[in-house]
Protein backbone atom coordinates (compact mmCIF):
# COMPACT_ATOMS: atom_id res chain seq x y z
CA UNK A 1 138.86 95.36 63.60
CA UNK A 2 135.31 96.48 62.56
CA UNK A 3 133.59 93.35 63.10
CA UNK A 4 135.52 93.52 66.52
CA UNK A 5 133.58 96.79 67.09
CA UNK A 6 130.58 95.43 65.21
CA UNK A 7 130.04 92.20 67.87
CA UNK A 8 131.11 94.79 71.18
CA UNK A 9 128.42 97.66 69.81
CA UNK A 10 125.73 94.95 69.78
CA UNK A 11 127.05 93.25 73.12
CA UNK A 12 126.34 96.38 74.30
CA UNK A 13 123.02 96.91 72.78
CA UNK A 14 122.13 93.36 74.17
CA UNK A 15 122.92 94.60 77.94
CA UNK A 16 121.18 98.06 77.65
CA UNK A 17 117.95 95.97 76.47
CA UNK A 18 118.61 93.61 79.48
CA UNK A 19 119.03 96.53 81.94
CA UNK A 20 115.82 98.10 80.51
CA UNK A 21 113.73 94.55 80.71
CA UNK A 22 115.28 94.85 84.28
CA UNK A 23 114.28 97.96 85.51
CA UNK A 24 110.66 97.20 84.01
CA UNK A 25 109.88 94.07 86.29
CA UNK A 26 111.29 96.05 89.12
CA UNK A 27 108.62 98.28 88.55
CA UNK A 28 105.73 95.93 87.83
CA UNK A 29 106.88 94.45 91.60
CA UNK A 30 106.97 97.61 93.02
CA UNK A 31 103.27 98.59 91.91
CA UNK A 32 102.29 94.71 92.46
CA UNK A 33 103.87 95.11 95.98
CA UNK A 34 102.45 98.93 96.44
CA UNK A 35 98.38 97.58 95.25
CA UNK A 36 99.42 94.54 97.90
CA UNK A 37 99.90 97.24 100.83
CA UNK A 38 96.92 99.23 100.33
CA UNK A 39 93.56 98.42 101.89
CA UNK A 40 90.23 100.15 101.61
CA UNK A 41 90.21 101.32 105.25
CA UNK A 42 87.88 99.62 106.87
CA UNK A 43 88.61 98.20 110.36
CA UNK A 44 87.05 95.16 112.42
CA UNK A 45 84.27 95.48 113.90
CA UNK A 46 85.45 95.73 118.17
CA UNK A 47 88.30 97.62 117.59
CA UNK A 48 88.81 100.60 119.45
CA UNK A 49 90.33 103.69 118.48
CA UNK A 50 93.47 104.85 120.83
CA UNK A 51 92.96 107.70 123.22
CA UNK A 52 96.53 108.91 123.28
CA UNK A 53 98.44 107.68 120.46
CA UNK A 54 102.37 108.72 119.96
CA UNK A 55 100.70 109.69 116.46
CA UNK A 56 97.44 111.88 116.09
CA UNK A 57 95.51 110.59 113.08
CA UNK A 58 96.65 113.17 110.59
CA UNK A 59 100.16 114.11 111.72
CA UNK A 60 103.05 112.57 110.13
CA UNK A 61 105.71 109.45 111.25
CA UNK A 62 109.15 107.96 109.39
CA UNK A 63 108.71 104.64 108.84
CA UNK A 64 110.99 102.56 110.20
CA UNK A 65 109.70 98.70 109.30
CA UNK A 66 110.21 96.92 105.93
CA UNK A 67 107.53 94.32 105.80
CA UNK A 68 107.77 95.30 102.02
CA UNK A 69 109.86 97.00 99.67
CA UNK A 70 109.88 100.95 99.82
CA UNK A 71 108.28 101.08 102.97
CA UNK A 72 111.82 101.92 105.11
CA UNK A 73 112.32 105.64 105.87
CA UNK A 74 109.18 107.03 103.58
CA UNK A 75 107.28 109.28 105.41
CA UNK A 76 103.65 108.38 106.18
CA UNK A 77 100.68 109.99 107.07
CA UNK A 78 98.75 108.32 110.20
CA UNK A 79 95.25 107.80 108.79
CA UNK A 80 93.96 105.60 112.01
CA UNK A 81 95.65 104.53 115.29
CA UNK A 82 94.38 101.24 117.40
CA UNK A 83 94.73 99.93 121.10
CA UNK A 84 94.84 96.40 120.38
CA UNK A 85 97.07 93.12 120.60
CA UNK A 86 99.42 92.38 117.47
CA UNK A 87 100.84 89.35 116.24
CA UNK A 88 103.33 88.28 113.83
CA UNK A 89 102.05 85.10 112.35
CA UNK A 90 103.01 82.44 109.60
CA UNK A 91 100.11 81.23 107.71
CA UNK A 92 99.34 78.90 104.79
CA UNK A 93 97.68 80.93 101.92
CA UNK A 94 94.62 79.50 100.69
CA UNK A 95 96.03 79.83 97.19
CA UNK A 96 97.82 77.21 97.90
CA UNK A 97 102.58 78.03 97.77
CA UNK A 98 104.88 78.23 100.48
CA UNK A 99 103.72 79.67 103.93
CA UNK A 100 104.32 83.16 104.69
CA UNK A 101 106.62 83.27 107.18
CA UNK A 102 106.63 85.47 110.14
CA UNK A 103 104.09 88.55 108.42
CA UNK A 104 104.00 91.23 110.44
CA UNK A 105 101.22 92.05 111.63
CA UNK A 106 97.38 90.61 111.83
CA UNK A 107 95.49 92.02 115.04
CA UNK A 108 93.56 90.24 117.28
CA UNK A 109 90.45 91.26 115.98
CA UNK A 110 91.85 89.82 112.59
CA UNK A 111 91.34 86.29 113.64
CA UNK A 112 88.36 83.95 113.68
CA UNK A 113 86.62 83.34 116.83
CA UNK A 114 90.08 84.07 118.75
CA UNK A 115 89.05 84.13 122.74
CA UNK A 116 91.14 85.78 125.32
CA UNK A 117 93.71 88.15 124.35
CA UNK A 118 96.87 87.76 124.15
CA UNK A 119 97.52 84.47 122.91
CA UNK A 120 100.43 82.55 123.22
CA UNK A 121 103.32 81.78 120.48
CA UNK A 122 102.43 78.68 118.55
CA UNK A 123 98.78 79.22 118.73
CA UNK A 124 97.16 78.04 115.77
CA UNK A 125 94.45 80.31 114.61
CA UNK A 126 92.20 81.43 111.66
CA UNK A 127 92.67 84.81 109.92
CA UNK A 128 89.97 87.02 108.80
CA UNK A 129 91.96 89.47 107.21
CA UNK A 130 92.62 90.36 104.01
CA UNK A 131 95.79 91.94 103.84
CA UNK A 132 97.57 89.89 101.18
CA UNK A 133 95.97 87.29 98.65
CA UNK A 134 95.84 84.28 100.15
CA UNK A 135 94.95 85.71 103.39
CA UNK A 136 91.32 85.33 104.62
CA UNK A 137 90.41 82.27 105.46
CA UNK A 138 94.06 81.03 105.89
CA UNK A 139 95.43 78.77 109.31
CA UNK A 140 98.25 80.45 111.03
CA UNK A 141 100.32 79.89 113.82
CA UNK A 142 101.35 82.92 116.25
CA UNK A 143 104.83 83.70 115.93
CA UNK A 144 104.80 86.24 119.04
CA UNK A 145 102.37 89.24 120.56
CA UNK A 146 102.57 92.70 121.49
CA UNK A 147 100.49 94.98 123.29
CA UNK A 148 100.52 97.98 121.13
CA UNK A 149 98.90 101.02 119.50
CA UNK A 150 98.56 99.77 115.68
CA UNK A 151 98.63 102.23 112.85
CA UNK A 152 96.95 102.46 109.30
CA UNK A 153 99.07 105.17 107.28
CA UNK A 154 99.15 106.05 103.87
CA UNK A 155 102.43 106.75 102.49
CA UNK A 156 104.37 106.75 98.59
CA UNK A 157 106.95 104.47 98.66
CA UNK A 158 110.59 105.04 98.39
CA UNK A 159 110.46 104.25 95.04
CA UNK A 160 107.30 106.42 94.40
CA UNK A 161 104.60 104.49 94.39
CA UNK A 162 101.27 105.19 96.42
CA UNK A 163 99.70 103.55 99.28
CA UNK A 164 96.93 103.63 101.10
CA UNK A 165 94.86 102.61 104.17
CA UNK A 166 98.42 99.97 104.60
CA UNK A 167 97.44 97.83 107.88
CA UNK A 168 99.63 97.60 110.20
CA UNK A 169 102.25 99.38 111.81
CA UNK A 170 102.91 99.21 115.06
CA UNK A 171 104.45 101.71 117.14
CA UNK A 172 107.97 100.99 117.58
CA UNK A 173 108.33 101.10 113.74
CA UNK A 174 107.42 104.59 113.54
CA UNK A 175 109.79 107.56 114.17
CA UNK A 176 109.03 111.38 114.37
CA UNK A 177 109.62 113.39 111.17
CA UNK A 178 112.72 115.91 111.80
């Protein structure tokens, strides 16, 4: 009976290690995704600040979009609002992998050389962004367009990890703070 006990006390052992090699790659992804999400804040060159945003720069929104992990329902603080055209695009990162399907959201003023505003689903385009590794530089083809005031906000994730400067929100993924 005590090697019984013996071989279930270390089965056990084995699984708390597990959990705890668990819980630390959740956490490396979380800061990998949070560093990801941050920008330093500066904006394209052409791109005008909104005159009436839902959002004063400053004030604060619920997030209601999860383009990444942690980002649904933390609060955010509006650190620049935009009149522009977004799109949802798929591109081909210039590091080479899998396209990034359907990233949400590259502005116009985000793409190389892009013409008339808006442009049509299945466009294909240059980006000159640098949200994500992989980005700049990268061919994409837009997914769809909206006419929309575009937000930077800085927020901590749900799972506590800071952000800042993240581009982009649009409007309709925001919600008032109750």
């Amino acid at each position: 009976m005590e090697n019984k006990d013996a071989s279930i006390e270390e089965t056990e052992a084995e699984i708390n290690d597990i959990r705890t090699s668990i819980l630390e790659v959740q956490e490396t992804i979380q800061s990998i995704f949070a560093e990801q999400m941050s920008s330093t804040g500066v904006v394209p060159d052409g791109l005008e600040e909104a005159e009436d945003p839902t959002y004063e720069v400053g004030s604060q929104a619920i997030i209601k979009a999860d383009h990444m992990p942690g980002m649904y329902g933390a609060e955010a603080t509006i650190a620049g609002a935009f009149d522009t055209i977004a799109y949802s695009v798929t591109y081909y990162p210039t590091t080479g992998g899998d396209p990034v399907v359907n990233h949400k959201w590259v502005i116009h003023e985000e793409l190389e050389d892009p013409g008339e505003a808006p442009l049509d689903p299945g466009t294909e385009v240059t980006l000159d962004a640098n949200h994500m590794k992989g980005m700049d530089g990268a061919t994409a083809v837009i997914e769809s367009a909206v006419d929309t005031t575009v937000y930077m906000i800085d927020f901590t994730t749900t799972t506590g990890e800071e952000v800042e400067n993240h581009k982009w929100v649009i409007e309709s993924e925001l919600a008032p703070v109750e």
